[in-house]
N, C-alpha and C. Protein backbone atom coordinates (compact mmCIF):
# COMPACT_ATOMS: atom_id res chain seq x y z
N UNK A 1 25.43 -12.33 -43.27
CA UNK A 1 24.61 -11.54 -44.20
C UNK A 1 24.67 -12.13 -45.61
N UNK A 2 25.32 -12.74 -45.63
CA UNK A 2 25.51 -14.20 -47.33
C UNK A 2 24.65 -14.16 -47.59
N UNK A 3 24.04 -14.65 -46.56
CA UNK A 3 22.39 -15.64 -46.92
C UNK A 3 21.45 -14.63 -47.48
N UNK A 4 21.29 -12.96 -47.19
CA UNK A 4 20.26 -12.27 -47.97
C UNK A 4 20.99 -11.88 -49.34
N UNK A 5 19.70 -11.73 -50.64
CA UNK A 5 20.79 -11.56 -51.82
C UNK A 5 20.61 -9.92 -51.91
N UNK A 6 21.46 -9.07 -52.90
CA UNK A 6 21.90 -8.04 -52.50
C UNK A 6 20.52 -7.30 -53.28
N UNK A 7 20.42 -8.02 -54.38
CA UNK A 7 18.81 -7.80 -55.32
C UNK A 7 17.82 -8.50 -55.76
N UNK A 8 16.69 -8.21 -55.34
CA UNK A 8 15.32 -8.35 -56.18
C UNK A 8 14.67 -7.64 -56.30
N UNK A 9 14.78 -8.11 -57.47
CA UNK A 9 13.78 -7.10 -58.60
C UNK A 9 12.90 -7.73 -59.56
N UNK A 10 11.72 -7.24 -59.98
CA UNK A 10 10.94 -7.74 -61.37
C UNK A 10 12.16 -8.29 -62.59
N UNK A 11 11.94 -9.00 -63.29
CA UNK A 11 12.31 -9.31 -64.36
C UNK A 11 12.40 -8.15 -65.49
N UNK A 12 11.41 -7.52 -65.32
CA UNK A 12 11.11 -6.77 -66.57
C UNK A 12 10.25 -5.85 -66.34
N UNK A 13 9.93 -4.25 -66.87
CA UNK A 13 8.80 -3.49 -66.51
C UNK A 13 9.61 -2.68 -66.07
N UNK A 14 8.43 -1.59 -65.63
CA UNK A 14 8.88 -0.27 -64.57
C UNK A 14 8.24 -0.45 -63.20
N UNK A 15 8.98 -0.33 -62.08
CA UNK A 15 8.50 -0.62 -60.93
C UNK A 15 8.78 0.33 -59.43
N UNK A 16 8.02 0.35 -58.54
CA UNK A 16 8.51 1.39 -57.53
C UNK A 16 9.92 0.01 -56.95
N UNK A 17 10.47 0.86 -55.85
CA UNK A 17 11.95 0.36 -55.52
C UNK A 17 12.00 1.00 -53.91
N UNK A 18 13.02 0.00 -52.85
CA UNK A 18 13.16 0.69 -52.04
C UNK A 18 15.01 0.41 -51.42
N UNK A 19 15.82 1.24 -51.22
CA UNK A 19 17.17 0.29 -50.74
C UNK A 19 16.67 0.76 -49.14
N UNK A 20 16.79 -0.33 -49.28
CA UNK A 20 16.77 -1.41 -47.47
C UNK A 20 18.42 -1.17 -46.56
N UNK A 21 18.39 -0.65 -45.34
CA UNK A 21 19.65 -1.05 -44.52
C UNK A 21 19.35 -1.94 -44.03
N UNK A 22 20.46 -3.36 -43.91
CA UNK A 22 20.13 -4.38 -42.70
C UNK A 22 21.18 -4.14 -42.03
N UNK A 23 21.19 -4.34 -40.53
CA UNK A 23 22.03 -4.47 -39.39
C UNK A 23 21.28 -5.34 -38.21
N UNK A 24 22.21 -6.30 -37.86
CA UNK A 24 22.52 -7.23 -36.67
C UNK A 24 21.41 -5.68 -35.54
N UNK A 25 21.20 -6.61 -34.90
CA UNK A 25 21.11 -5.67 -33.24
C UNK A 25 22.11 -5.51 -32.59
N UNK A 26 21.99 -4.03 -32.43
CA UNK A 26 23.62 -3.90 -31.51
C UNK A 26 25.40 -4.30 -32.16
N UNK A 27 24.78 -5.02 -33.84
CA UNK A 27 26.39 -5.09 -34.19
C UNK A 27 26.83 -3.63 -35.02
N UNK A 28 28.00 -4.14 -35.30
CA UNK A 28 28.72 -2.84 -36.24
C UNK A 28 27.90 -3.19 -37.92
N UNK A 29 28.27 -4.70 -38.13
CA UNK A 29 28.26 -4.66 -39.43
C UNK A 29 26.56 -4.25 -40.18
N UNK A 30 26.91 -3.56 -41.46
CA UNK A 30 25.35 -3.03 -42.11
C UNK A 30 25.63 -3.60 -43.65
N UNK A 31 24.56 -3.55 -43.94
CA UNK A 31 24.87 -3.65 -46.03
C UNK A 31 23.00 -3.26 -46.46
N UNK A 32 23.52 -2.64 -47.27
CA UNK A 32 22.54 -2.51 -48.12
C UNK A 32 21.78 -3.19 -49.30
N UNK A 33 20.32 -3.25 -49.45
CA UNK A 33 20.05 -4.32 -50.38
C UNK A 33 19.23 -3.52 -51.22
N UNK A 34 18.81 -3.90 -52.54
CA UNK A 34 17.38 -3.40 -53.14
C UNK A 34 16.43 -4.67 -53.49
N UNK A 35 15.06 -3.57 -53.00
CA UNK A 35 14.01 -4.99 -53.16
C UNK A 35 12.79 -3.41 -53.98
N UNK A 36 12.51 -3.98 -55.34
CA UNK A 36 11.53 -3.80 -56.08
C UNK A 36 10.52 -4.71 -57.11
N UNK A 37 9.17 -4.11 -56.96
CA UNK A 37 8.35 -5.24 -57.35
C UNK A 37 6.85 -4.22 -58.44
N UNK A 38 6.69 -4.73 -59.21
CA UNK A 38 5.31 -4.26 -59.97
C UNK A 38 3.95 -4.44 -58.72
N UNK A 39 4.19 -5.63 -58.04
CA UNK A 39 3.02 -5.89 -57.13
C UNK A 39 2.91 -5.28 -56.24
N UNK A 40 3.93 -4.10 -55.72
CA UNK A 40 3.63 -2.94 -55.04
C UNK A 40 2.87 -1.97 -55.39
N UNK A 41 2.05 -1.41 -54.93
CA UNK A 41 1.01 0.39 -54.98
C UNK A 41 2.02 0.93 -54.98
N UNK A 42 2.20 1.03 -53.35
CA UNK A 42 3.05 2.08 -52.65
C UNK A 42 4.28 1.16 -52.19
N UNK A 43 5.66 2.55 -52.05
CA UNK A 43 6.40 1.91 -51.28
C UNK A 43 6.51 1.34 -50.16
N UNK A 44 5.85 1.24 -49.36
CA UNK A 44 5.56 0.80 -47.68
C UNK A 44 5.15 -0.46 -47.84
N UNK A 45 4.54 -1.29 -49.35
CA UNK A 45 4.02 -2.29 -49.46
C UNK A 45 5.35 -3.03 -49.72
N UNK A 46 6.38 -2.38 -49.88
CA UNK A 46 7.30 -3.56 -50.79
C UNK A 46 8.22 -3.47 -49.06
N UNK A 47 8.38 -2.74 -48.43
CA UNK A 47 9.29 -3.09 -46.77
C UNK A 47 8.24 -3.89 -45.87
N UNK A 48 6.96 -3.35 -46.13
CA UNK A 48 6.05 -4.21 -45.36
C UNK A 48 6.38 -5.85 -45.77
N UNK A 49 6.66 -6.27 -46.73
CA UNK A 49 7.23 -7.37 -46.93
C UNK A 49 8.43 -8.01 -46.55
N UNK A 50 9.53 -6.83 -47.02
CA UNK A 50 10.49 -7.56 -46.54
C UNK A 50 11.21 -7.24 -45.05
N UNK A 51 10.80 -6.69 -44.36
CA UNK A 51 11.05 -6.45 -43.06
C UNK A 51 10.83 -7.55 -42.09
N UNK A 52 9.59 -8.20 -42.20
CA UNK A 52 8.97 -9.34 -41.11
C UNK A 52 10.63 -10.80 -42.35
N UNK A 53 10.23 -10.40 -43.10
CA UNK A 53 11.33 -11.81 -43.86
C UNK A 53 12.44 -11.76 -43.45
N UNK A 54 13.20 -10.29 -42.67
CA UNK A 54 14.58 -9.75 -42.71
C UNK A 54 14.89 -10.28 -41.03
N UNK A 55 13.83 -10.25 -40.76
CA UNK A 55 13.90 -10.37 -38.94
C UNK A 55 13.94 -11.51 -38.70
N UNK A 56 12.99 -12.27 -39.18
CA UNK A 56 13.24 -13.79 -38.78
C UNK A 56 14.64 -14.02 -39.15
N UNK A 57 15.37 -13.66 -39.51
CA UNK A 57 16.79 -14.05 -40.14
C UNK A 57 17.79 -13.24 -39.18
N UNK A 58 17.44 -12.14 -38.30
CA UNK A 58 17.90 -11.54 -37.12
C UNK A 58 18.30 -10.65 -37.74
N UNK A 59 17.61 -9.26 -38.61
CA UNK A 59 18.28 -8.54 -39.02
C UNK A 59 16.82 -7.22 -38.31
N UNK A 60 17.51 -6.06 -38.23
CA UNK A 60 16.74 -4.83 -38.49
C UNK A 60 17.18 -4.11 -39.58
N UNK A 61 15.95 -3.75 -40.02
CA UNK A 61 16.06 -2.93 -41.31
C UNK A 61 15.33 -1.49 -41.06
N UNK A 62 16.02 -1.00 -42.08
CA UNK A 62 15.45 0.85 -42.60
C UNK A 62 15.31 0.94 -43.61
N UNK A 63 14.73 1.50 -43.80
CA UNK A 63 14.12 2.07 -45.39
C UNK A 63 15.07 3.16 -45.77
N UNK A 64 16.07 3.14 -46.50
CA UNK A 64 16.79 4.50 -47.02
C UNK A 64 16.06 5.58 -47.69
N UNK A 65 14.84 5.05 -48.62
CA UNK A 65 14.67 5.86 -49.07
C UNK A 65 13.70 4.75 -50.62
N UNK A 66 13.39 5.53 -51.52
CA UNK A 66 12.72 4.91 -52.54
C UNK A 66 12.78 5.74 -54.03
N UNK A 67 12.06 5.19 -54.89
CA UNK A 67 11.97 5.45 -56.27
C UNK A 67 11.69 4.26 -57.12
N UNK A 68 11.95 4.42 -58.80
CA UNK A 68 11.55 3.68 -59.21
C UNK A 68 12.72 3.15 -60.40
N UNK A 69 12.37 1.95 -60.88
CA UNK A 69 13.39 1.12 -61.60
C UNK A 69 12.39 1.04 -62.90
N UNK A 70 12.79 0.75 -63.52
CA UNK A 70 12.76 0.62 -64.98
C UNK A 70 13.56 -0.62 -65.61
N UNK A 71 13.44 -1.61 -65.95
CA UNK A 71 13.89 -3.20 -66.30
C UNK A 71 13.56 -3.55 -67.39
N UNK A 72 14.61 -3.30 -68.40
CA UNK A 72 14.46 -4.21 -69.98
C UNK A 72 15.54 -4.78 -70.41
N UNK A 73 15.01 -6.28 -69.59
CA UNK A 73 16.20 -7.29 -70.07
C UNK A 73 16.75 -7.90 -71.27
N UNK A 74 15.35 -7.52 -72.33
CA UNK A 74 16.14 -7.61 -73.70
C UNK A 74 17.03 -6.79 -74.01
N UNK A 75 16.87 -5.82 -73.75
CA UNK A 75 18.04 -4.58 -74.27
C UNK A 75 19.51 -4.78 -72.91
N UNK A 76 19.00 -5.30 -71.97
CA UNK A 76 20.14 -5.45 -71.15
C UNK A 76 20.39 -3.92 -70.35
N UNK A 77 19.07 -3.40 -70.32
CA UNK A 77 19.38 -2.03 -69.43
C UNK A 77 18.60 -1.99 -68.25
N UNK A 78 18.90 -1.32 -67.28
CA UNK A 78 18.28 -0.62 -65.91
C UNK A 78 18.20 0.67 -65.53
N UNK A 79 16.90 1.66 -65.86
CA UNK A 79 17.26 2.46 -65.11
C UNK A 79 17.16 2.83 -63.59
N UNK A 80 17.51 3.85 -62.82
CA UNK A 80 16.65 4.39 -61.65
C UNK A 80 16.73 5.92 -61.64
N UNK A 81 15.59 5.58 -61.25
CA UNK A 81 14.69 6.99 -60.79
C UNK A 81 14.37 7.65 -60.02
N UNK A 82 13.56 8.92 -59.85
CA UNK A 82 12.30 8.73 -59.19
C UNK A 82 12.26 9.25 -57.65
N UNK A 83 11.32 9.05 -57.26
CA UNK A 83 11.67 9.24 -54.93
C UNK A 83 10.30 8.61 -55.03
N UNK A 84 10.23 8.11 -53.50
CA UNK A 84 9.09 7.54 -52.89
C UNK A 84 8.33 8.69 -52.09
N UNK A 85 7.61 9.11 -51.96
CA UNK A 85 6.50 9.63 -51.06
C UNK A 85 6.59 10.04 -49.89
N UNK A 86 6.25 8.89 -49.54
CA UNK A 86 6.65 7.87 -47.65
C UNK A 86 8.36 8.20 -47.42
N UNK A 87 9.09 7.47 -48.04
CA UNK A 87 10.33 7.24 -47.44
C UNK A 87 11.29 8.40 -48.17
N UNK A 88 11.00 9.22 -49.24
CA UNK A 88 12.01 10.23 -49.60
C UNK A 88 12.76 9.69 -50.55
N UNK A 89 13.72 10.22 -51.68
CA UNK A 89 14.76 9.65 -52.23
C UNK A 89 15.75 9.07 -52.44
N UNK A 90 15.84 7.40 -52.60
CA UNK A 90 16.93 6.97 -52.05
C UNK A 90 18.02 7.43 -53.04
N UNK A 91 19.12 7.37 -52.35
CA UNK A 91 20.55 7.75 -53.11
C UNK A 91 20.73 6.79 -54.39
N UNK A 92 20.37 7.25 -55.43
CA UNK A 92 20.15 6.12 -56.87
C UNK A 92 21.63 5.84 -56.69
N UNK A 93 22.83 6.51 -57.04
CA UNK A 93 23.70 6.18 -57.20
C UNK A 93 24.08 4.73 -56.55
N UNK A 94 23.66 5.19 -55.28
CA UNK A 94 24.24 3.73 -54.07
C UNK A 94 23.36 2.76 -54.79
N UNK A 95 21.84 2.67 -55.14
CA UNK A 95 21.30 1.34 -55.68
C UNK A 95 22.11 1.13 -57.17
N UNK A 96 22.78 1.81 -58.13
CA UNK A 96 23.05 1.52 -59.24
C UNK A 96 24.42 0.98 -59.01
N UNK A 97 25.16 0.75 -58.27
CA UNK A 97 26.10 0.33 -58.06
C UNK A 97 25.89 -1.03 -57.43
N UNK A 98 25.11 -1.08 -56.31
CA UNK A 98 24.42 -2.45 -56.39
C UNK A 98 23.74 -3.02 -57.06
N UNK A 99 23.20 -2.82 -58.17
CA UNK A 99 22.48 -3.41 -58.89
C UNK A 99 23.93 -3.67 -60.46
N UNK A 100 25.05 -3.16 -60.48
CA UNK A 100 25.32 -3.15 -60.97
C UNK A 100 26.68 -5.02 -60.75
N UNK A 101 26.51 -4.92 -58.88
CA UNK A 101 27.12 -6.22 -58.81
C UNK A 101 26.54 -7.61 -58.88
N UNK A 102 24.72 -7.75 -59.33
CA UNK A 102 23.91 -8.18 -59.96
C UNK A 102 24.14 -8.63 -61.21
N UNK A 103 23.83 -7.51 -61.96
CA UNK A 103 23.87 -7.24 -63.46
C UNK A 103 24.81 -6.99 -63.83
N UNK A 104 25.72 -7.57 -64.36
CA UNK A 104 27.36 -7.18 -64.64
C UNK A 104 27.24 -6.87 -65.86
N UNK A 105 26.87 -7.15 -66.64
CA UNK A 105 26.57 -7.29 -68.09
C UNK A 105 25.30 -6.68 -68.74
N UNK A 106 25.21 -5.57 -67.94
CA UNK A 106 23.68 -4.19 -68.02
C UNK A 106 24.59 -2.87 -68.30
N UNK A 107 23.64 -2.31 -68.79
CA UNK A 107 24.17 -0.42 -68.88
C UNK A 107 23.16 -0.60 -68.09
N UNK A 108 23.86 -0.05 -67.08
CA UNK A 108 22.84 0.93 -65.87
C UNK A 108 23.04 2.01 -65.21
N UNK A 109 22.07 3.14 -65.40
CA UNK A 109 21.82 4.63 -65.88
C UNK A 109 21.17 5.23 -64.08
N UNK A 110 21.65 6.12 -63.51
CA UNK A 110 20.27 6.55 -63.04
C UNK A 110 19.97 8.15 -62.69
N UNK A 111 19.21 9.09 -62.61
CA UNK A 111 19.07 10.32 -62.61
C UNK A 111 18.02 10.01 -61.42
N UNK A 112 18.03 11.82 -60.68
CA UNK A 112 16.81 12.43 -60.49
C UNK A 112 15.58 12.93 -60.98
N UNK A 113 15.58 12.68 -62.01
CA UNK A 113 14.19 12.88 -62.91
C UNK A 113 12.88 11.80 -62.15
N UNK A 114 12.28 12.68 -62.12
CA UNK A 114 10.93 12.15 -61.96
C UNK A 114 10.47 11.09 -62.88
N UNK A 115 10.35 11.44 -63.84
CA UNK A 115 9.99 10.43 -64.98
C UNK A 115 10.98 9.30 -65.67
């Protein structure tokens, strides 16, 4: 599981977000990733992507859940937000902690607020 990285994200902006489970078929081991992008509508557009990318690599994935990120790398902050529609609210906490072994050197914030 090395080989997938734990985040991508936009550079910069506010963007929808989704944390991804990957797991082997049939193994024990799982990890969680976040993949968010501005070039998404909807959330289903940003797993519709990385799902077919996750498999060729022998992984199945789930959608935990979604919301949205907020990225200003001048100021060196991240927030999260938000819920997805489609997939429900992912647990911000669990993405801010991963995003936080990313960004070591970010204040990163996240609530249930909608906005």
């Amino acid at each position: 599981m090395a080989a997938v990285r734990d985040v991508e994200i936009d550079p910069e902006g506010t963007f929808k977000y989704i944390l991804v489970r990957l797991q082997r078929p049939g193994g024990e081991e799982q990890r969680d990733v976040v993949r968010g992008t501005k070039a998404a509508e909807f959330h289903n557009h940003i797993f519709e992507k990385v799902n077919p990318e996750m498999e060729k690599l022998g992984y199945e994935c789930k959608c935990l859940g979604g919301g949205k990120i907020d990225h200003n790398s001048k100021d060196k902050k991240i927030r999260v937000f938000g819920l997805s529609t489609g997939y429900g609210k992912a647990d911000h906490s669990v993405t801010a902690e991963i995003l936080k072994k990313v960004y070591t050197d970010y204040e990163i914030t996240w609530s249930d607020d909608k906005k």
